[in-house]
Protein backbone atom coordinates (compact mmCIF):
# COMPACT_ATOMS: atom_id res chain seq x y z
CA UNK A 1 -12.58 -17.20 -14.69
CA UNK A 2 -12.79 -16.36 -11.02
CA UNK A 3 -13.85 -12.47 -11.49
CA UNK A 4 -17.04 -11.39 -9.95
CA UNK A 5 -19.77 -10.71 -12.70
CA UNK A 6 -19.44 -7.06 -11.06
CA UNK A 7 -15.93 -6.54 -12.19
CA UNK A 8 -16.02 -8.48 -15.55
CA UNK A 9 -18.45 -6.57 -16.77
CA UNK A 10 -17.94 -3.57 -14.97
CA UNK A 11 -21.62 -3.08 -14.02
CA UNK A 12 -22.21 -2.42 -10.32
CA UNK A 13 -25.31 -0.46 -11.19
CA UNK A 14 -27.17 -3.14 -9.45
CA UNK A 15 -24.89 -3.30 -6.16
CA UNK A 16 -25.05 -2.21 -2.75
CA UNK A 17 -22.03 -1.22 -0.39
CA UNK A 18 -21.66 -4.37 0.69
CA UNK A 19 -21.82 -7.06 -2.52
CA UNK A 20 -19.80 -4.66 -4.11
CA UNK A 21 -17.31 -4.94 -1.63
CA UNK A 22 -17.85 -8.58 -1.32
CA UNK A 23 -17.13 -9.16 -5.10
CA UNK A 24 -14.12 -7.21 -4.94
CA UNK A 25 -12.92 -8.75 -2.20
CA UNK A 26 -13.61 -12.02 -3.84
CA UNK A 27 -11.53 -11.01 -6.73
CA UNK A 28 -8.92 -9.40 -5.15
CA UNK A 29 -8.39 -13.11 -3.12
CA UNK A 30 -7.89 -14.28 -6.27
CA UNK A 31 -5.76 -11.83 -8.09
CA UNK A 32 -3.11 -12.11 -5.19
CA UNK A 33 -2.97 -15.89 -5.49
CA UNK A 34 -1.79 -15.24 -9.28
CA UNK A 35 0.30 -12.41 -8.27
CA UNK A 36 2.08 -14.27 -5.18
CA UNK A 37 2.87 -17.07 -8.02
CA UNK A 38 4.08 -14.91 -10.28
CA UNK A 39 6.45 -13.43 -7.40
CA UNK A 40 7.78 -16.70 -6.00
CA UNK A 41 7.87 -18.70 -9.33
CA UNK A 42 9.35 -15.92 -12.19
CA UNK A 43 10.36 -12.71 -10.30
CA UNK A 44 12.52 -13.81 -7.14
CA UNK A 45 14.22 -16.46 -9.55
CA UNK A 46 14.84 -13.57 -11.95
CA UNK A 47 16.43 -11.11 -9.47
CA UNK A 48 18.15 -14.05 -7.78
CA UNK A 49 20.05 -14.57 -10.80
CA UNK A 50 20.60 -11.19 -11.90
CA UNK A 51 21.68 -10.67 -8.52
CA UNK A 52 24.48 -13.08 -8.82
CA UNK A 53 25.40 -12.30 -12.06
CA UNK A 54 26.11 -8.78 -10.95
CA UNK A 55 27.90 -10.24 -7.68
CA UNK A 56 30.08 -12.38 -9.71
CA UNK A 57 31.39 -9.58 -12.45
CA UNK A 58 31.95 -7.61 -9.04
CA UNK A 59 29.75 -4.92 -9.98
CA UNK A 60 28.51 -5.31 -6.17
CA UNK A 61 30.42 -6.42 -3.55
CA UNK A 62 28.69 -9.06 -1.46
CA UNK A 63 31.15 -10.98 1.21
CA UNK A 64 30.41 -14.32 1.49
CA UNK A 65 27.16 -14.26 -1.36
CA UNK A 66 27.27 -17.88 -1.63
CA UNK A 67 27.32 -18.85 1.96
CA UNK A 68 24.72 -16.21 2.64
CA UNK A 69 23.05 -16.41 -0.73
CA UNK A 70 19.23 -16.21 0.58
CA UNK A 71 19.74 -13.10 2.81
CA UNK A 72 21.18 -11.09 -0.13
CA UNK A 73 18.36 -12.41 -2.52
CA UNK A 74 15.24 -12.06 0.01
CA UNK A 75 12.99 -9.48 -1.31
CA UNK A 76 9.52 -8.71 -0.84
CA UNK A 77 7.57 -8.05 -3.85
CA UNK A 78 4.90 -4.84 -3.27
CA UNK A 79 2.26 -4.95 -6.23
CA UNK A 80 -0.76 -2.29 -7.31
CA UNK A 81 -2.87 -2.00 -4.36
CA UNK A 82 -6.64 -3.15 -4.35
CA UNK A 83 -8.23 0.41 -3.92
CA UNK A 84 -10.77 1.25 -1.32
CA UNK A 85 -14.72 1.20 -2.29
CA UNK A 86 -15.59 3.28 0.46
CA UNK A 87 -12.14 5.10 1.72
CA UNK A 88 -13.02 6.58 4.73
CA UNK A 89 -14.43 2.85 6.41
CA UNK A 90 -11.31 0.93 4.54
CA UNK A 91 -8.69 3.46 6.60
CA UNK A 92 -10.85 3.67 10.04
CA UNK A 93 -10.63 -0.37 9.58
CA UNK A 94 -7.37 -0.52 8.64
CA UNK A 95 -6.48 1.98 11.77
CA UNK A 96 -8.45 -0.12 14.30
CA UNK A 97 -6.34 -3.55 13.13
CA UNK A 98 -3.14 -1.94 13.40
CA UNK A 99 -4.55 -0.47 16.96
CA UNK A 100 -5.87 -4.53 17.97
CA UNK A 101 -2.55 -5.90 17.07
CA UNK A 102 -4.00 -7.56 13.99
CA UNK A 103 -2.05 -5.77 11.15
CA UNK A 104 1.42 -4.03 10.84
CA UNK A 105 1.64 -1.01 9.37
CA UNK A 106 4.16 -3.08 6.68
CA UNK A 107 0.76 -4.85 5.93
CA UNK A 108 -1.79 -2.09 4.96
CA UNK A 109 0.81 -0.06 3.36
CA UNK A 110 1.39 -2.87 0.65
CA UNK A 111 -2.44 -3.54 0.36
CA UNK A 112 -2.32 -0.16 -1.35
CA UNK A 113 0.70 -0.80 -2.88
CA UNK A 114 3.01 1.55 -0.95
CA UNK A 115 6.38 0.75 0.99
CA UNK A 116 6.02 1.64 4.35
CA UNK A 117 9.53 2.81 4.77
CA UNK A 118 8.96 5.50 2.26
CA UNK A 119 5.83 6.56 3.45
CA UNK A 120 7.51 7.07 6.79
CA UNK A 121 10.34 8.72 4.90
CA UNK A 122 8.55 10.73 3.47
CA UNK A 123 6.32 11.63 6.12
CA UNK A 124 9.43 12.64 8.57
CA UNK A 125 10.69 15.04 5.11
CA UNK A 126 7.02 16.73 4.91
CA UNK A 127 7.42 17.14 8.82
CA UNK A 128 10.33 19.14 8.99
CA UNK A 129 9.56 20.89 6.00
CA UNK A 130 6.48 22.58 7.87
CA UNK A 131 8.54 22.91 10.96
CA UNK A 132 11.41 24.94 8.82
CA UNK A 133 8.61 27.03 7.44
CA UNK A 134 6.91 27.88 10.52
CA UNK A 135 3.51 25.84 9.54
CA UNK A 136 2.93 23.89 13.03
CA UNK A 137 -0.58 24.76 13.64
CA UNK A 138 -1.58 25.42 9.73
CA UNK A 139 -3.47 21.85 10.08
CA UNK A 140 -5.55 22.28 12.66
CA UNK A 141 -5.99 26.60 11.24
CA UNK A 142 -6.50 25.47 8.09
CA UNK A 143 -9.65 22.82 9.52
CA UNK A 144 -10.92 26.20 11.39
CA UNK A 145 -11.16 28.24 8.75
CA UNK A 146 -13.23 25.42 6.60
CA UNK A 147 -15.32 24.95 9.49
CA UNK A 148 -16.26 28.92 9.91
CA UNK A 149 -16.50 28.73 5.88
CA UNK A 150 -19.19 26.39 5.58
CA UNK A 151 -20.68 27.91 8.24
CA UNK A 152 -20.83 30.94 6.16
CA UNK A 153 -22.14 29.41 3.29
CA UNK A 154 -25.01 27.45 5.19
CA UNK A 155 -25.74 30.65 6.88
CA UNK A 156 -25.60 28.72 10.20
């Protein structure tokens, strides 16, 4: 069945960090296999006719669609992403590849299952929204006052 016992049964009671990661990694190899099929084989076909069906009742206007048919069809398909077991390692290691060269941003942002356009997008809108409100430093404040909290509370 290719799935880890781990994940079929949903018992990692007996697992460390590491096999669990292992298995899921294991699993998640083969998941996107079946996935990338099912996006070269049934989806792409699927919007590549749908695309020219809308092209041709001129519901979109597309100069030159049949000379430049693959351009206007090429899509990317983004799935679920796999999840992180531990998140803090997965992002530090998914920080240091982009860092090395070894990953695009594009790259660990559909591993989770995100677009990275929007999450720039949406980044730049959260950014100006703090700078219109006068929230610059609330971050770094906000960090501060957790810090001097627990310091309260462990009476250190």
């Amino acid at each position: 069945m290719n799935i880890p016992y781990e994940l079929l049964l949903k018992d990692f009671s007996k697992t460390n960090y590491s096999s669990a990661r292992s298995a899921l990694l294991e699993a998640w190899r083969y998941f996107n296999g079946r996935r990338q099929w099912l996006a070269d084989y049934w989806a792409t076909p699927v919007y590549e006719l749908w695309l020219e069906e809308v092209v041709n009742k001129g519901l979109i206007d597309a100069p030159d669609f049949y000379q430049n048919r693959y351009a206007y069809s090429r899509c990317k398909w983004i799935g679920p992403g796999r999840g992180w077991v531990d998140p803090v390692k997965e992002a530090q290691a998914c920080q240091i590849r982009m860092e090395i060269g070894l990953s695009t941003l594009e790259a660990e942002c559909a591993s989770q299952g995100l677009d990275w356009e929007e999450v720039l997008e949406q980044r730049a809108r959260e950014k100006n929204k703090i700078k219109k409100m006068g929230l610059d430093g609330v971050k770094s404040n906000e960090k501060t006052v957790i810090l001097e909290e627990d310091k309260e509370i462990s009476g250190k």
